[in-house]
Protein backbone atom coordinates (compact mmCIF):
# COMPACT_ATOMS: atom_id res chain seq x y z
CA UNK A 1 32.03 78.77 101.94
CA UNK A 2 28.62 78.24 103.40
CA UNK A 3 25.56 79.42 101.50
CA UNK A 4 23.10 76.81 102.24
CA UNK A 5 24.42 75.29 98.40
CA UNK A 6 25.04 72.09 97.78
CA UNK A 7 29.11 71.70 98.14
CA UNK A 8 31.21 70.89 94.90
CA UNK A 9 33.09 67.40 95.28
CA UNK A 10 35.75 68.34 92.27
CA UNK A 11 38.88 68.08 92.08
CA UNK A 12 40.14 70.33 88.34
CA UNK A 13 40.89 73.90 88.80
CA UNK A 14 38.88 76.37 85.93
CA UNK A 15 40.83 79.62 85.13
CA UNK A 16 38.85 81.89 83.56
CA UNK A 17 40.92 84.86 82.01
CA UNK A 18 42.83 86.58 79.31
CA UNK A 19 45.01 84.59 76.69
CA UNK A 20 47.15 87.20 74.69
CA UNK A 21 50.60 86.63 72.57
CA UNK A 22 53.68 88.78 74.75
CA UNK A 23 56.06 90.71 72.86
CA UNK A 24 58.77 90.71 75.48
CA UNK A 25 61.54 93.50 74.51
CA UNK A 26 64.49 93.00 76.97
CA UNK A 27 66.85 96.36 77.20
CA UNK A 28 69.70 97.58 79.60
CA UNK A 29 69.22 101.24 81.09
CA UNK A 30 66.66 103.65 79.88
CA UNK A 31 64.88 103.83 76.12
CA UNK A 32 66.62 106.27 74.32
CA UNK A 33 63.60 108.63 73.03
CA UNK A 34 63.11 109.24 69.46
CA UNK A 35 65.86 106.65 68.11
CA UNK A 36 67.15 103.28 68.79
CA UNK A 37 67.47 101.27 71.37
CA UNK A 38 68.89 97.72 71.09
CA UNK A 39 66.72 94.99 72.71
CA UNK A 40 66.35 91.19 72.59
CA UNK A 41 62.72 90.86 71.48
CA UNK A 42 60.95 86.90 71.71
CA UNK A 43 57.70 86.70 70.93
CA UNK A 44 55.66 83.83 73.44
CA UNK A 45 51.92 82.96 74.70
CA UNK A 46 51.08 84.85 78.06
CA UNK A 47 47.97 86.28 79.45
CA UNK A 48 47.43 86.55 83.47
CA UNK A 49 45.25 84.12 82.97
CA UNK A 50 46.44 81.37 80.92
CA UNK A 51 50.01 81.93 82.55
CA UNK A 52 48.22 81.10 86.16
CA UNK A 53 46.84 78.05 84.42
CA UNK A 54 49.75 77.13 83.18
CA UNK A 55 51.68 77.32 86.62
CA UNK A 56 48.84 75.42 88.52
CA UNK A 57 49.78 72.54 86.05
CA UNK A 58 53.51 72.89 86.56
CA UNK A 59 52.99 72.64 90.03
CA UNK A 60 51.59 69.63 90.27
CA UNK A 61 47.65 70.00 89.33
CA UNK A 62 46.37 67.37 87.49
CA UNK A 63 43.52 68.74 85.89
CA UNK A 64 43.46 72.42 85.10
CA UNK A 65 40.84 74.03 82.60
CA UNK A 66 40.94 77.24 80.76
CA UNK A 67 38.11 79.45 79.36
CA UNK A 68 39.86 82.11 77.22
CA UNK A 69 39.20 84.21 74.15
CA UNK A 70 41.39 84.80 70.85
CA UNK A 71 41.66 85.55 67.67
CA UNK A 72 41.05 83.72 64.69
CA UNK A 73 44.95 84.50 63.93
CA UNK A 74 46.66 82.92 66.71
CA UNK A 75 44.15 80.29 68.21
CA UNK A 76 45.58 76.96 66.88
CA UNK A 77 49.01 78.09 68.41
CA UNK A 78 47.63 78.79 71.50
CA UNK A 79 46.00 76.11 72.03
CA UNK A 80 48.88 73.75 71.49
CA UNK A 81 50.84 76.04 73.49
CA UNK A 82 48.20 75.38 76.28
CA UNK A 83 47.90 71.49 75.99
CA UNK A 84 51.77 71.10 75.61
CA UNK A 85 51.76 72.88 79.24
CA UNK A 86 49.08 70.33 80.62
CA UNK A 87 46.26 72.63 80.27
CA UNK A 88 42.90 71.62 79.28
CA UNK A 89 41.58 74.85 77.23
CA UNK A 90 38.21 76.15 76.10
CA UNK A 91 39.37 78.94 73.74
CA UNK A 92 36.66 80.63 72.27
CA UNK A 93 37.68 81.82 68.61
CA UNK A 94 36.38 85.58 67.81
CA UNK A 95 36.17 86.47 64.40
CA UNK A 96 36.31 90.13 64.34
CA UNK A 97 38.98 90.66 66.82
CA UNK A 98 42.17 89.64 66.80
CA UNK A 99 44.12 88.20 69.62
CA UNK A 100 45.60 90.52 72.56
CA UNK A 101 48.71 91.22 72.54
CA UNK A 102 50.93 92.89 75.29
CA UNK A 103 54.28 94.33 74.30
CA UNK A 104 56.49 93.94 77.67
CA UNK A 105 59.17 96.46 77.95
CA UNK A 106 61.80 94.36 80.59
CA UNK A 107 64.77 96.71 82.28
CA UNK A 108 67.74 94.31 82.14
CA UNK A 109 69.17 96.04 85.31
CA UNK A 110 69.03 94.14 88.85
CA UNK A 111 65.44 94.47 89.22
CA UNK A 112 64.20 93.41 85.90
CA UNK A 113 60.88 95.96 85.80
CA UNK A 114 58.85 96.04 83.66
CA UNK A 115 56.28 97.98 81.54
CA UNK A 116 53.29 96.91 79.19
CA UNK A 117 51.89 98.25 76.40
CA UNK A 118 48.21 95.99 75.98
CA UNK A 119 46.07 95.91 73.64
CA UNK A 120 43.42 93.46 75.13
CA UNK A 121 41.92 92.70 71.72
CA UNK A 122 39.78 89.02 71.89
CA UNK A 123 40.65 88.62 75.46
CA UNK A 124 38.31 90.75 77.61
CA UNK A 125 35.62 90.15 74.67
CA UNK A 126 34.40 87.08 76.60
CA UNK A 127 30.75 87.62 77.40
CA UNK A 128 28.22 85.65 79.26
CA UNK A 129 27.21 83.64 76.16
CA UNK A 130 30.99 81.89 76.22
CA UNK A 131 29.60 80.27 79.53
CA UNK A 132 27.79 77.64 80.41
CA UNK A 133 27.59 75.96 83.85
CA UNK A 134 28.58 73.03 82.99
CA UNK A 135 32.11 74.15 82.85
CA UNK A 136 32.16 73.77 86.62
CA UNK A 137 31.46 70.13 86.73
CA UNK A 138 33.85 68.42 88.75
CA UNK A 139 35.44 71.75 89.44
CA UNK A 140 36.51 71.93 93.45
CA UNK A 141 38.15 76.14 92.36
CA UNK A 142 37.13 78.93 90.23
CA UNK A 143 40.34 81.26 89.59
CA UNK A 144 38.73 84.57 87.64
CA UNK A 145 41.33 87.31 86.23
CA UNK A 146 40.58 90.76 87.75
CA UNK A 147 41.15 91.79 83.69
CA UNK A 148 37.83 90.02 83.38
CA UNK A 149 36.48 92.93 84.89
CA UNK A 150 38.19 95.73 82.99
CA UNK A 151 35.23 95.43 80.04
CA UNK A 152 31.65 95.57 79.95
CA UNK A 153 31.61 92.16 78.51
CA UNK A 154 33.56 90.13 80.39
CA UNK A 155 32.43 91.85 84.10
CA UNK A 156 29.49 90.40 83.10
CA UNK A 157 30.31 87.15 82.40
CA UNK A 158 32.78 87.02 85.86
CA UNK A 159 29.67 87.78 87.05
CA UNK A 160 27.92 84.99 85.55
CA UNK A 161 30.65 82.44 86.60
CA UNK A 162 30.73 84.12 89.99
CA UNK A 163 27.28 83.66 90.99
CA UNK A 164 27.25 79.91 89.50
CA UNK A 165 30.37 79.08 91.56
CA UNK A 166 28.32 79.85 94.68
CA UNK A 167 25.56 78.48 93.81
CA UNK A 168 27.37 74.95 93.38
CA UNK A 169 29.62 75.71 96.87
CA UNK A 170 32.58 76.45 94.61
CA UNK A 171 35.60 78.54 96.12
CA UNK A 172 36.61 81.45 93.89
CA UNK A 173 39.93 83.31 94.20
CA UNK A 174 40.89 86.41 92.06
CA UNK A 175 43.98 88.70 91.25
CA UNK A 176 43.43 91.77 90.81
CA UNK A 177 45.70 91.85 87.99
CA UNK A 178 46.66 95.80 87.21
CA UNK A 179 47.08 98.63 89.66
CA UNK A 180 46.85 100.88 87.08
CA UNK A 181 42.92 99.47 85.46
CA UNK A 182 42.18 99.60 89.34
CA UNK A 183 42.80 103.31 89.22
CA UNK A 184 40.04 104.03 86.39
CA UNK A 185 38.22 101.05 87.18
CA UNK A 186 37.16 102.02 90.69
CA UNK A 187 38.35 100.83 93.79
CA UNK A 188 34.86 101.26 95.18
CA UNK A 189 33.16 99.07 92.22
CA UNK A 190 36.18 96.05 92.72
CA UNK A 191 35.61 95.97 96.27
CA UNK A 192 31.56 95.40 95.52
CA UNK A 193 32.74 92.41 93.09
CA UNK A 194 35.41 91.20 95.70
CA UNK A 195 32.80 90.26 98.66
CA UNK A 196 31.70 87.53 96.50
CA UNK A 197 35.03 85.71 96.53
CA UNK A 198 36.63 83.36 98.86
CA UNK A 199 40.53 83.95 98.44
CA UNK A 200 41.72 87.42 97.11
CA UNK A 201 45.52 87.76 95.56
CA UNK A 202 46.87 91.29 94.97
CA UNK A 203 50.29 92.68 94.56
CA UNK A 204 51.58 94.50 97.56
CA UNK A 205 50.52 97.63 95.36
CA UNK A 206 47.11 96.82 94.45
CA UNK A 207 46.26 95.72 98.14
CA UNK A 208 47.63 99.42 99.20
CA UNK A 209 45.63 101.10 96.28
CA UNK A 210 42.46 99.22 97.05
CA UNK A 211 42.88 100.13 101.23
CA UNK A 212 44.50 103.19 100.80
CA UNK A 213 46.88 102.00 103.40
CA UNK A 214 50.53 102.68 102.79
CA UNK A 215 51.57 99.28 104.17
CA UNK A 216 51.28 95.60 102.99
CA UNK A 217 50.27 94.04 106.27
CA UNK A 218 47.83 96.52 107.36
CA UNK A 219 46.15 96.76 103.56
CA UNK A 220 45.90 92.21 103.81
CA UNK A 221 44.61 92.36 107.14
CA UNK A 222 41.76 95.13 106.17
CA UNK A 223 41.03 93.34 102.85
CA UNK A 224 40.79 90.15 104.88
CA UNK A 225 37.61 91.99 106.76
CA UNK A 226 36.42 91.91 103.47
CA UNK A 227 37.47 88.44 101.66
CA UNK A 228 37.59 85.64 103.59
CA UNK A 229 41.39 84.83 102.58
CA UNK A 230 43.71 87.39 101.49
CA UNK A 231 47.63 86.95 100.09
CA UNK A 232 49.28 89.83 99.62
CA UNK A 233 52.63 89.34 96.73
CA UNK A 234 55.12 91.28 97.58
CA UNK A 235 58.00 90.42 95.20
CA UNK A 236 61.18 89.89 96.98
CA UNK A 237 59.64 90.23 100.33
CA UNK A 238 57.57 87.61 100.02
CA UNK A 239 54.35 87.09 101.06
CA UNK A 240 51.80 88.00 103.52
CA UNK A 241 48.62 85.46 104.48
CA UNK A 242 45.30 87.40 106.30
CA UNK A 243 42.20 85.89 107.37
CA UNK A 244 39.26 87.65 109.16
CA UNK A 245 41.20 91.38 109.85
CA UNK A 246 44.58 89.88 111.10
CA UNK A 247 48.13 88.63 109.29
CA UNK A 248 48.31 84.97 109.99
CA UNK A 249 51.31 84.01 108.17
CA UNK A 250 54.37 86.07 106.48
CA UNK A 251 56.26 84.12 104.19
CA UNK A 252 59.86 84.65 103.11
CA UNK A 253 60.83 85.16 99.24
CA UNK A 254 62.29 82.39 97.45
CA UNK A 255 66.02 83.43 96.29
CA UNK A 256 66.05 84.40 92.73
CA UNK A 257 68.84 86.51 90.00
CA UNK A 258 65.66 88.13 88.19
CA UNK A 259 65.58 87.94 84.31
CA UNK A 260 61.94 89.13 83.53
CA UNK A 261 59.36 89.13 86.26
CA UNK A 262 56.98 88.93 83.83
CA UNK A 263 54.46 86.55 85.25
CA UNK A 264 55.99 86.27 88.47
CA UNK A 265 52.57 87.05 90.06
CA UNK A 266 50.38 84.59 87.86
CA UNK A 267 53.43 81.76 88.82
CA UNK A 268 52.70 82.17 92.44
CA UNK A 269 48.73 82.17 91.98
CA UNK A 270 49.32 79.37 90.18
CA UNK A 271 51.00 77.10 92.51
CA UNK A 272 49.51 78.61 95.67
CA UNK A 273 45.97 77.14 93.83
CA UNK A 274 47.55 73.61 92.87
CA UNK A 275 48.97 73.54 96.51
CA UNK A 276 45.41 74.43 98.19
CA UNK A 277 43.56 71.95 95.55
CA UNK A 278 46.91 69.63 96.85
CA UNK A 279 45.58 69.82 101.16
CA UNK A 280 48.06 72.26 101.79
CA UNK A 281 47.61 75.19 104.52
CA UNK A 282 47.48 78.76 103.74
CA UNK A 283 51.39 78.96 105.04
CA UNK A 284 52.50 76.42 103.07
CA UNK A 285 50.52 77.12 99.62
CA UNK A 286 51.67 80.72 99.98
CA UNK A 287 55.60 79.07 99.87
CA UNK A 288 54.92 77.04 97.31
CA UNK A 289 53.70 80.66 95.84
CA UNK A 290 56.81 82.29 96.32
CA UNK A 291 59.04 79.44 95.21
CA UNK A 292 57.29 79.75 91.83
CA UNK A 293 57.59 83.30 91.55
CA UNK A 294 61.37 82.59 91.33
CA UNK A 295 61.30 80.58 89.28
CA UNK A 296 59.07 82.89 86.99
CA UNK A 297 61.62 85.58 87.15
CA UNK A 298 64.63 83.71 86.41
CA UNK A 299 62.94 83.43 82.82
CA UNK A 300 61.90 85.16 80.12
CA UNK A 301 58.03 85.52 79.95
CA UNK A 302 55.39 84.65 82.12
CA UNK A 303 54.81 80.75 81.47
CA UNK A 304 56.87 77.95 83.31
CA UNK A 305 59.14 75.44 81.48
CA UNK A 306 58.12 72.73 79.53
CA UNK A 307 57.43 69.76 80.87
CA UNK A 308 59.75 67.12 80.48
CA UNK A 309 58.07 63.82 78.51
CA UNK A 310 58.87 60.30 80.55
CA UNK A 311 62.47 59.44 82.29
């Protein structure tokens, strides 16, 4: 990114983003209305967010920070929850909301869909004053979550963090994060956000929805007119790479028996960050992407395993 800045010399990746407790519900064929149905119900830390944090660290990326905000309730947990996945987080503690929470509703048939009930709670209340600019010292990405910009609040503080990150020569990447909070968002308003980044990362979805192109590698190669660097997730088709209006690289799916793909987008920003931050090229961060999205779905919620302590 040239803007006549001074260019960062970093080398930590700051996610700034939603941190919200998952109620994952796991059933087999449709919810029977107006009685029972039986599930397997775990409750675990998520948040687009913190789960892309949480992936860039799995895969490999040594220092990776976290601005988030919770509850008074749940913070302590969190935060442990963060550090024991080799996250360095900045959770700011609200004390009149409580923590977001997102009840996931996971099909166990062969697809493992899902649906979510949020309730963003503490998590999109992060406003301008929860930043300061020294967060991006010796910061080489900025990683916002589009949910940032789904309240008045937050917008303005991605906002904030936006325009510091190019003042200091700092890429900035986004995911759009929800087709649906698109829809009564505005397509028209995210695109006017989006022209400030450097590496957009929708589902094959939201890059149709924000084009209004019915297909994945027409809707990356217009966005790419747009944003420098675009990577279109498309599940178990894999992914598509587009710079400057054309598709430069389509990358297989990694093989996966889907559980709960729950996350599955956050794992491949994730790695597809810790592999750019790593020297990799576009290609090869995007299959480090997609290798991480399996392994997302072949588990249930949307952080990765624990890392293992020596041996």
């Amino acid at each position: 990114m040239d803007h006549g800045v001074t260019v960062s010399r970093g080398v930590a990746l700051l996610v700034v983003g939603d941190v919200v407790t998952d109620v994952v519900a796991r059933h087999r064929g449709p919810l029977a209305s107006g009685t029972d149905t039986a599930a397997a119900v775990r409750t675990v830390p998520g948040g687009a967010g913190a789960n892309v944090a949480c992936w860039a660290a799995h895969a490999g990326c040594a220092d990776v920070r976290l601005l988030g905000r919770v509850g008074a309730e749940a913070a302590r947990w969190h935060e442990r929850e963060l550090v024991a996945a080799g996250v360095r987080p900045r959770l700011v503690v609200d004390r009149e909301a409580p923590t977001g929470t997102v009840i996931c509703l996971v099909d166990e048939g062969a697809s493992a869909e899902r649906t979510f009930l949020t309730d963003s709670g503490a998590s999109l209340r992060l406003e301008p004053a929860d930043w300061s600019d020294a967060l991006l010292d010796g910061v080489a990405r900025l990683h916002l979550s589009g949910y940032l910009l789904f309240s008045e609040p937050s917008r303005s503080l991605a906002e904030v963090a936006l325009a510091a990150a190019r003042a200091r020569g700092v890429p900035v990447s986004m995911d759009p994060a929800s087709a649906g909070f698109l829809v009564r968002f505005g397509v028209d308003r995210f695109l006017a956000f989006a022209q400030g980044l450097d590496v957009l990362l929708p589902s094959r979805d939201e890059a149709c929805l924000l084009t209004g192109l019915p297909g994945a590698a027409d809707a990356a190669a217009k966005l790419s007119r747009l944003v420098p660097v675009v990577v279109a997730k498309s599940g178990g088709d894999g992914a598509l790479v587009a710079r400057s209006g054309t598709v430069v690289a389509r990358v297989p799916a990694a093989p996966a028996v889907p559980r709960d793909t729950t996350g599955a987008g956050d794992a491949f920003t994730g790695a597809f960050l810790a592999a750019r931050l790593g020297g990799a090229d576009l290609a090869e961060a995007a299959a480090r992407g997609c290798e991480a999205g399996a392994c997302a779905v072949e588990r249930v919620g949307g952080r990765p395993p624990r890392r293992r302590v020596g041996g």
